[in-house]
N, C-alpha and C. Protein backbone atom coordinates (compact mmCIF):
# COMPACT_ATOMS: atom_id res chain seq x y z
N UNK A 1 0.81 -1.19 0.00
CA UNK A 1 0.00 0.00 0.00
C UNK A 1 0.85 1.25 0.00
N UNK A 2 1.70 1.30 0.56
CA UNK A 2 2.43 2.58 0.83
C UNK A 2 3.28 2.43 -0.67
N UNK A 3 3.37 1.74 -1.47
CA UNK A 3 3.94 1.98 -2.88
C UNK A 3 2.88 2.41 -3.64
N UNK A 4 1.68 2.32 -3.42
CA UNK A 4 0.23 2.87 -4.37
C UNK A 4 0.50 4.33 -3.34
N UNK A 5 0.48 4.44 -2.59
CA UNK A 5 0.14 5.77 -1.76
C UNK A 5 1.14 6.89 -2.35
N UNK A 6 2.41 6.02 -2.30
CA UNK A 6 3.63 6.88 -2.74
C UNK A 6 3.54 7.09 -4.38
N UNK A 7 3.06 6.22 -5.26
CA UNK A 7 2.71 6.30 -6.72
C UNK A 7 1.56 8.03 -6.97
N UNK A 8 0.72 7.33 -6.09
CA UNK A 8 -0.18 8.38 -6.09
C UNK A 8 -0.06 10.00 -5.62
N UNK A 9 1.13 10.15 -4.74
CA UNK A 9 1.52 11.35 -4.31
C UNK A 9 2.23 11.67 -5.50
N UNK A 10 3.14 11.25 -5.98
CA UNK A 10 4.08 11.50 -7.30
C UNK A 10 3.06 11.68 -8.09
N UNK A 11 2.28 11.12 -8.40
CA UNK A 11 0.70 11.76 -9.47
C UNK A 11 0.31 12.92 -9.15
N UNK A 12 0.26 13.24 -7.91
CA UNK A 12 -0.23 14.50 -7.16
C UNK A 12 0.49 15.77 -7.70
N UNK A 13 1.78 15.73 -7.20
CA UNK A 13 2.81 16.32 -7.24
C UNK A 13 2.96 16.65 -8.75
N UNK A 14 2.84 15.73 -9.62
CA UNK A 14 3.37 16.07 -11.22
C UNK A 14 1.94 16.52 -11.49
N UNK A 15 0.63 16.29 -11.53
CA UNK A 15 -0.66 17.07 -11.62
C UNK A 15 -0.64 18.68 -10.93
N UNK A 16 -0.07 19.07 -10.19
CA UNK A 16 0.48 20.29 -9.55
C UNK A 16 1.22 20.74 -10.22
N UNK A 17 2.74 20.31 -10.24
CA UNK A 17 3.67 21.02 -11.34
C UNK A 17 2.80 21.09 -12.74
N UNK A 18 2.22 20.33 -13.30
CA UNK A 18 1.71 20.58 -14.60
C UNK A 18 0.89 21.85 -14.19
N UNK A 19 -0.24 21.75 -13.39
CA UNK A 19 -1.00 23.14 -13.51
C UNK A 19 -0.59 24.31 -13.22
N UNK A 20 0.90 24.17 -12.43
CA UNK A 20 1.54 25.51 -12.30
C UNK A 20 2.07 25.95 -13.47
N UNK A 21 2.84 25.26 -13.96
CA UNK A 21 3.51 25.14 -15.80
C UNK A 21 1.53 26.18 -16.41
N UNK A 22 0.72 25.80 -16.52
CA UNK A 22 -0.01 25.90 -17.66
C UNK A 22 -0.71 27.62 -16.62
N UNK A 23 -0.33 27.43 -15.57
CA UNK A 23 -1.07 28.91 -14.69
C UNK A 23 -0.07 30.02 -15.39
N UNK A 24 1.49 29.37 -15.52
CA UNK A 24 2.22 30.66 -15.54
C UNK A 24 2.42 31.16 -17.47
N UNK A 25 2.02 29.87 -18.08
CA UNK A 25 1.75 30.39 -19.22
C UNK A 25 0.88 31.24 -19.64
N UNK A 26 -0.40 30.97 -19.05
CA UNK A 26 -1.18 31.96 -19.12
C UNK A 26 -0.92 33.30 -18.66
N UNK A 27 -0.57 33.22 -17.80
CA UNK A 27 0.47 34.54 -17.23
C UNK A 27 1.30 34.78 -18.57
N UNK A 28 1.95 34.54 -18.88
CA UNK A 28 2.88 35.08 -19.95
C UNK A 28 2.09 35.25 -21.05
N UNK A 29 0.90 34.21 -21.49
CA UNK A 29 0.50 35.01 -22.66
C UNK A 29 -0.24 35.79 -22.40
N UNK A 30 -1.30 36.45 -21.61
CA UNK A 30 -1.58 37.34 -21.15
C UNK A 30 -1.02 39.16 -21.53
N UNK A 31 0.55 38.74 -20.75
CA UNK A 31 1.46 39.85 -20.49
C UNK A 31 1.62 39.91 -21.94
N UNK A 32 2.10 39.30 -22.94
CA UNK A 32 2.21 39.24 -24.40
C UNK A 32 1.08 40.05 -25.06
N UNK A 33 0.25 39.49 -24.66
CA UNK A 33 -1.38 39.89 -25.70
C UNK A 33 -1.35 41.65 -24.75
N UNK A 34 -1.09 41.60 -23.56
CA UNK A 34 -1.07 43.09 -23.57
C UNK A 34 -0.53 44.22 -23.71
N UNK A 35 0.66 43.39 -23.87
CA UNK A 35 2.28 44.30 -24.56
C UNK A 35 1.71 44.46 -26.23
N UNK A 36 1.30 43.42 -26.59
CA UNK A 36 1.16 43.67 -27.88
C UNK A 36 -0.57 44.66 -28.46
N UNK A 37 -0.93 45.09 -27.39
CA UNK A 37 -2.14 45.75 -27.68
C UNK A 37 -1.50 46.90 -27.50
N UNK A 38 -0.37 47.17 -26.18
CA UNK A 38 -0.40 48.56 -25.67
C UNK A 38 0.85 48.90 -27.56
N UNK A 39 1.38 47.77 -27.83
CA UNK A 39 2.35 48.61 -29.10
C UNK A 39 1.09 48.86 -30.00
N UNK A 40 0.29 48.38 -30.38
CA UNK A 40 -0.87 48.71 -31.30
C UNK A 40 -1.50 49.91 -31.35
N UNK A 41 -1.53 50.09 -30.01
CA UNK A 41 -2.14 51.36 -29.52
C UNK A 41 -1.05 52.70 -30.25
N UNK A 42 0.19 52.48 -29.51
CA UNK A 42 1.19 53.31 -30.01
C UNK A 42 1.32 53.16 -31.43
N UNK A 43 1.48 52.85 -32.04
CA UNK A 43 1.35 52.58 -33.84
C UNK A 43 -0.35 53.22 -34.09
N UNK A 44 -1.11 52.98 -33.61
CA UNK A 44 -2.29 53.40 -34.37
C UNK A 44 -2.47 54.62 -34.16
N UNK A 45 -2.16 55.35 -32.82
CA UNK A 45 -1.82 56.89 -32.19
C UNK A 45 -1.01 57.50 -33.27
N UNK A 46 0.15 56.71 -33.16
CA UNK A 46 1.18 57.60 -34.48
C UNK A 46 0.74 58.14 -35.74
N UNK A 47 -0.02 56.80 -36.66
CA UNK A 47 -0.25 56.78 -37.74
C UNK A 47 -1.39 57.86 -37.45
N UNK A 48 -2.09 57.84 -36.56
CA UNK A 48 -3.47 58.38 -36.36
C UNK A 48 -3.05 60.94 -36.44
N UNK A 49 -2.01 60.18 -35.55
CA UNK A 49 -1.45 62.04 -35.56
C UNK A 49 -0.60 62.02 -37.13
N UNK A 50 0.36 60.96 -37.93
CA UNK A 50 0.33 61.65 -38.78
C UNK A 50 -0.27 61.83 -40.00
N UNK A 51 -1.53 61.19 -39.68
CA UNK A 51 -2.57 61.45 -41.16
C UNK A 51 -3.79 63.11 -40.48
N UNK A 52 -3.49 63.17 -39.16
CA UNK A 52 -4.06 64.52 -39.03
C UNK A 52 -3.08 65.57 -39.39
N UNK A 53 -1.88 65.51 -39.38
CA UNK A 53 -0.87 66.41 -39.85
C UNK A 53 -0.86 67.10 -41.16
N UNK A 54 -0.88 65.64 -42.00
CA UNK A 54 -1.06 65.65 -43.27
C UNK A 54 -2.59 66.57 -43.71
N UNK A 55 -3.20 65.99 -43.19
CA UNK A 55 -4.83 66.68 -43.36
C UNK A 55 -4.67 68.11 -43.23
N UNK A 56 -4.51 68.57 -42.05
CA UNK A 56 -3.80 70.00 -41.47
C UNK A 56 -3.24 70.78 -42.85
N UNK A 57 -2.52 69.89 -43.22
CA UNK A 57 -1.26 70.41 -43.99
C UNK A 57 -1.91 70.74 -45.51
N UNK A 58 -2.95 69.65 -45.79
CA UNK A 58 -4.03 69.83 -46.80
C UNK A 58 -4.97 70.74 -46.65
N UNK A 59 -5.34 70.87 -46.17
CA UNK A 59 -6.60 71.64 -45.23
C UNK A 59 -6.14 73.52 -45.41
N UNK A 60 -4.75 73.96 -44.93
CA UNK A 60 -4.28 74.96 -44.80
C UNK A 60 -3.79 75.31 -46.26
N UNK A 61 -3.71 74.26 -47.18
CA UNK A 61 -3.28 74.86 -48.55
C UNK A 61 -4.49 74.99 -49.22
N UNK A 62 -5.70 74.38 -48.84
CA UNK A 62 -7.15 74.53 -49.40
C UNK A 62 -7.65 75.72 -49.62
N UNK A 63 -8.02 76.11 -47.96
CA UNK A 63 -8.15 77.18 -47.68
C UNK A 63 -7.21 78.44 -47.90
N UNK A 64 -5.70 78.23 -47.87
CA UNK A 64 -5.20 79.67 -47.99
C UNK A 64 -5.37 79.59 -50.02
N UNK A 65 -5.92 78.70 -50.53
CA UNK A 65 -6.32 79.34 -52.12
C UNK A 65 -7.68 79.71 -51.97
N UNK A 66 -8.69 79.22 -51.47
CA UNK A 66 -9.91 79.85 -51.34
C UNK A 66 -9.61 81.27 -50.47
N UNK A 67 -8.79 81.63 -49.87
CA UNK A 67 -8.79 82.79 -49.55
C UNK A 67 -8.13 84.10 -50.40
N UNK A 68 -7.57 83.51 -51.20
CA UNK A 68 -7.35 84.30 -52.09
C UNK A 68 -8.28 84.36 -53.42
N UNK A 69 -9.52 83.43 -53.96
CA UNK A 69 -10.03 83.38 -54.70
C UNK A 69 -11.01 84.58 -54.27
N UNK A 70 -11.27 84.06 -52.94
CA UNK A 70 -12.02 85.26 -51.97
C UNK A 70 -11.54 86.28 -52.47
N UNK A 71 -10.73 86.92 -52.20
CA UNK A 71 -10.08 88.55 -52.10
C UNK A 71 -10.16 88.83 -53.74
N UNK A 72 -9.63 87.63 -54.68
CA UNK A 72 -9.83 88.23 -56.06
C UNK A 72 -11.01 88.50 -56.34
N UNK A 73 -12.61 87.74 -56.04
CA UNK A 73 -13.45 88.08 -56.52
C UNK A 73 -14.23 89.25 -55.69
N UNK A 74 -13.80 89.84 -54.75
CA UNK A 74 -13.83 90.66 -54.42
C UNK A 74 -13.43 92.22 -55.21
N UNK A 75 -12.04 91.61 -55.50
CA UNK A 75 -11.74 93.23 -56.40
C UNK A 75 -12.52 93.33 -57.60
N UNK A 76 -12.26 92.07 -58.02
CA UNK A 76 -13.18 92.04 -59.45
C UNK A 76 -14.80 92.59 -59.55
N UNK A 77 -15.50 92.38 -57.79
CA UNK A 77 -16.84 93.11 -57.53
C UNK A 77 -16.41 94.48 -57.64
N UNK A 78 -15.42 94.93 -56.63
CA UNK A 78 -15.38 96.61 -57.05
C UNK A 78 -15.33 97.01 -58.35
N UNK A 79 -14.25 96.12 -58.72
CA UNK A 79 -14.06 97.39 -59.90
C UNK A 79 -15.18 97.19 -61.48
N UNK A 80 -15.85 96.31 -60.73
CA UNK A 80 -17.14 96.44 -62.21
C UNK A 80 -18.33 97.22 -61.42
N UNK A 81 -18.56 97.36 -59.83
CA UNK A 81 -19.45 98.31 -59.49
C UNK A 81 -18.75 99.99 -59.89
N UNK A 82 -17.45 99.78 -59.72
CA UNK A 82 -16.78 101.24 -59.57
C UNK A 82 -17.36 101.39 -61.54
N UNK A 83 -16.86 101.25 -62.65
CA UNK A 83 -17.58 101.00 -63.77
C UNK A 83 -19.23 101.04 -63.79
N UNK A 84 -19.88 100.65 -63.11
CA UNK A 84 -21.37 100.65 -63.12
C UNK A 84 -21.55 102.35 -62.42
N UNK A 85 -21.28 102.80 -61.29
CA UNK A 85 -21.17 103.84 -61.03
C UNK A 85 -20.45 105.18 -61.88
N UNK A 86 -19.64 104.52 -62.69
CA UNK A 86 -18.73 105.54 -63.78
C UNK A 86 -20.18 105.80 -64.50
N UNK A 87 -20.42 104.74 -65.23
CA UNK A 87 -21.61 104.81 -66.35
C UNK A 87 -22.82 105.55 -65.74
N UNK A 88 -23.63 105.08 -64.45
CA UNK A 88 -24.27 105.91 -64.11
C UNK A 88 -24.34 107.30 -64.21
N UNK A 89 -23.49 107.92 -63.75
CA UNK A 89 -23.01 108.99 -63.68
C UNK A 89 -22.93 109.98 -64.79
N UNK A 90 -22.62 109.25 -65.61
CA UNK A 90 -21.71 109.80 -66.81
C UNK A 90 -23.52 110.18 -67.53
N UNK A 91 -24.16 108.94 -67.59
CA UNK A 91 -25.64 108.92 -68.62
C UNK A 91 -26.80 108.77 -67.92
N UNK A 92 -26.83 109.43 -66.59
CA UNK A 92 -27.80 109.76 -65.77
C UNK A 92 -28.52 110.93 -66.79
N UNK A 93 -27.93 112.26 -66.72
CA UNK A 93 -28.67 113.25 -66.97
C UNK A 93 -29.32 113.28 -68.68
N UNK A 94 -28.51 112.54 -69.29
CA UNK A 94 -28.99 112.22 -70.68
C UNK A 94 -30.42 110.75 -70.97
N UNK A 95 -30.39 110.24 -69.81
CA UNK A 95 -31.64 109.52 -69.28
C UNK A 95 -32.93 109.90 -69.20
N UNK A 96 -32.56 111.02 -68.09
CA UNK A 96 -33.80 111.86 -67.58
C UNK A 96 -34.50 112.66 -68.07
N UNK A 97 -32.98 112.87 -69.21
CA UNK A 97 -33.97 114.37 -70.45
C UNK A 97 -34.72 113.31 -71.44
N UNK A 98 -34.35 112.50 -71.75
CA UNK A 98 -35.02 111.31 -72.74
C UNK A 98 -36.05 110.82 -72.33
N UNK A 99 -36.37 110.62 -70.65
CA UNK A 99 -37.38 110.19 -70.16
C UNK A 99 -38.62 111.38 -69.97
N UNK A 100 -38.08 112.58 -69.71
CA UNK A 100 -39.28 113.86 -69.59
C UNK A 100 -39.19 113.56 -70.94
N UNK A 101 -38.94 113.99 -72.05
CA UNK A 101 -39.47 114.09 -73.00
C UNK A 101 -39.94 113.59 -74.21
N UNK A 102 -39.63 111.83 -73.66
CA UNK A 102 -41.35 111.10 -74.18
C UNK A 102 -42.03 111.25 -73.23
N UNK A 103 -42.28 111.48 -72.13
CA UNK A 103 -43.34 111.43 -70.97
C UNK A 103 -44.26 112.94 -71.57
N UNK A 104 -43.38 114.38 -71.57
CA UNK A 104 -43.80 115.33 -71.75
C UNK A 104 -44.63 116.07 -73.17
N UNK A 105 -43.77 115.25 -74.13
CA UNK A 105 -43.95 115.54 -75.15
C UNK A 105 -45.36 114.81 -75.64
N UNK A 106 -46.20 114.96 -75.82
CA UNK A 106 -47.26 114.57 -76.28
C UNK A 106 -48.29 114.72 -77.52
N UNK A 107 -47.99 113.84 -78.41
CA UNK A 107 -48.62 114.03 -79.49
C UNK A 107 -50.08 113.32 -79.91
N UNK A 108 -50.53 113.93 -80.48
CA UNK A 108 -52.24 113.30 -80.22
C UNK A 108 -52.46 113.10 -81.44
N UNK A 109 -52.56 111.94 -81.92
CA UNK A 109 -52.96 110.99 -83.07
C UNK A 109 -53.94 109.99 -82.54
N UNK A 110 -54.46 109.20 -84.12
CA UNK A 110 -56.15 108.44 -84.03
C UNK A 110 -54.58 107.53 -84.02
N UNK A 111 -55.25 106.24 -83.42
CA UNK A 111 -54.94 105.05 -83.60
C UNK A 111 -55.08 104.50 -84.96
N UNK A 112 -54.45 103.56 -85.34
CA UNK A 112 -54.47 102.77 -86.50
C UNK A 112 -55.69 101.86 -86.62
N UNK A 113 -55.86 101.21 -85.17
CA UNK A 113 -57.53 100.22 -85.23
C UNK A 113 -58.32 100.89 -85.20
N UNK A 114 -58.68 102.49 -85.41
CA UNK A 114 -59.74 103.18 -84.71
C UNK A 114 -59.98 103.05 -86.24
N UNK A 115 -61.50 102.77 -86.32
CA UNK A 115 -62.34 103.05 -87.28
C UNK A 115 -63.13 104.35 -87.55
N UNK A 116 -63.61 105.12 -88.21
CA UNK A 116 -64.11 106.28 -88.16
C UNK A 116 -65.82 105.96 -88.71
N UNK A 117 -66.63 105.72 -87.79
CA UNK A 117 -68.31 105.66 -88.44
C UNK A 117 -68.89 106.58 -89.21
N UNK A 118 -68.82 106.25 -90.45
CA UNK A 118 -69.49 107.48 -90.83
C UNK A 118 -70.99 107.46 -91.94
């Protein structure tokens, strides 16, 4: 009996060492799978700031040409109002005399459809 007893403790003992063996692996892959998330993290952060850089960098050449398309079509508004105001100016008073005098001038004729009964 004490050779089954002693068989059986050595079973014990190597059923122990085995589950310590398979506890501390897990432990290690564990530590692995989280080393390898926290580098993921750092790589996806990186890549992540330099495609906002880039964007930035796109973004600021976008806009500084729309800001100048801005400012050109801007001058281009003045200087065809400054022109619209030239012309005004210039053929205002030659307007007004043209306008009194079809308004004023009044000539009294029959119409062409007017029939005359007679």
């Amino acid at each position: 009996m004490a050779s089954q007893s002693q068989g059986i403790q050595q079973l014990l003992q190597a059923e122990k060492r085995a589950a310590e063996k398979v506890a501390e692996a897990r432990k290690r892959k564990n530590r692995r799978l989280k080393q390898a998330k926290e580098e993921a993290q750092e790589e996806i952060e990186q890549y992540r700031l330099q495609r906002e850089k880039e964007f930035k960098a796109k973004e600021a050449a976008a806009l500084g040409s729309h800001g100048s398309c801005t400012t050109e079509v801007e001058k281009e508004t003045q200087v065809k109002m400054s022109t619209i105001q030239g012309n005004f100016q210039k053929n205002r008073e030659e307007v007004l005399n043209n306008l009194l005098m079809f308004v004023c001038d009044i000539k009294p004729e029959i119409h062409v459809n007017y029939r005359i009964n007679g």
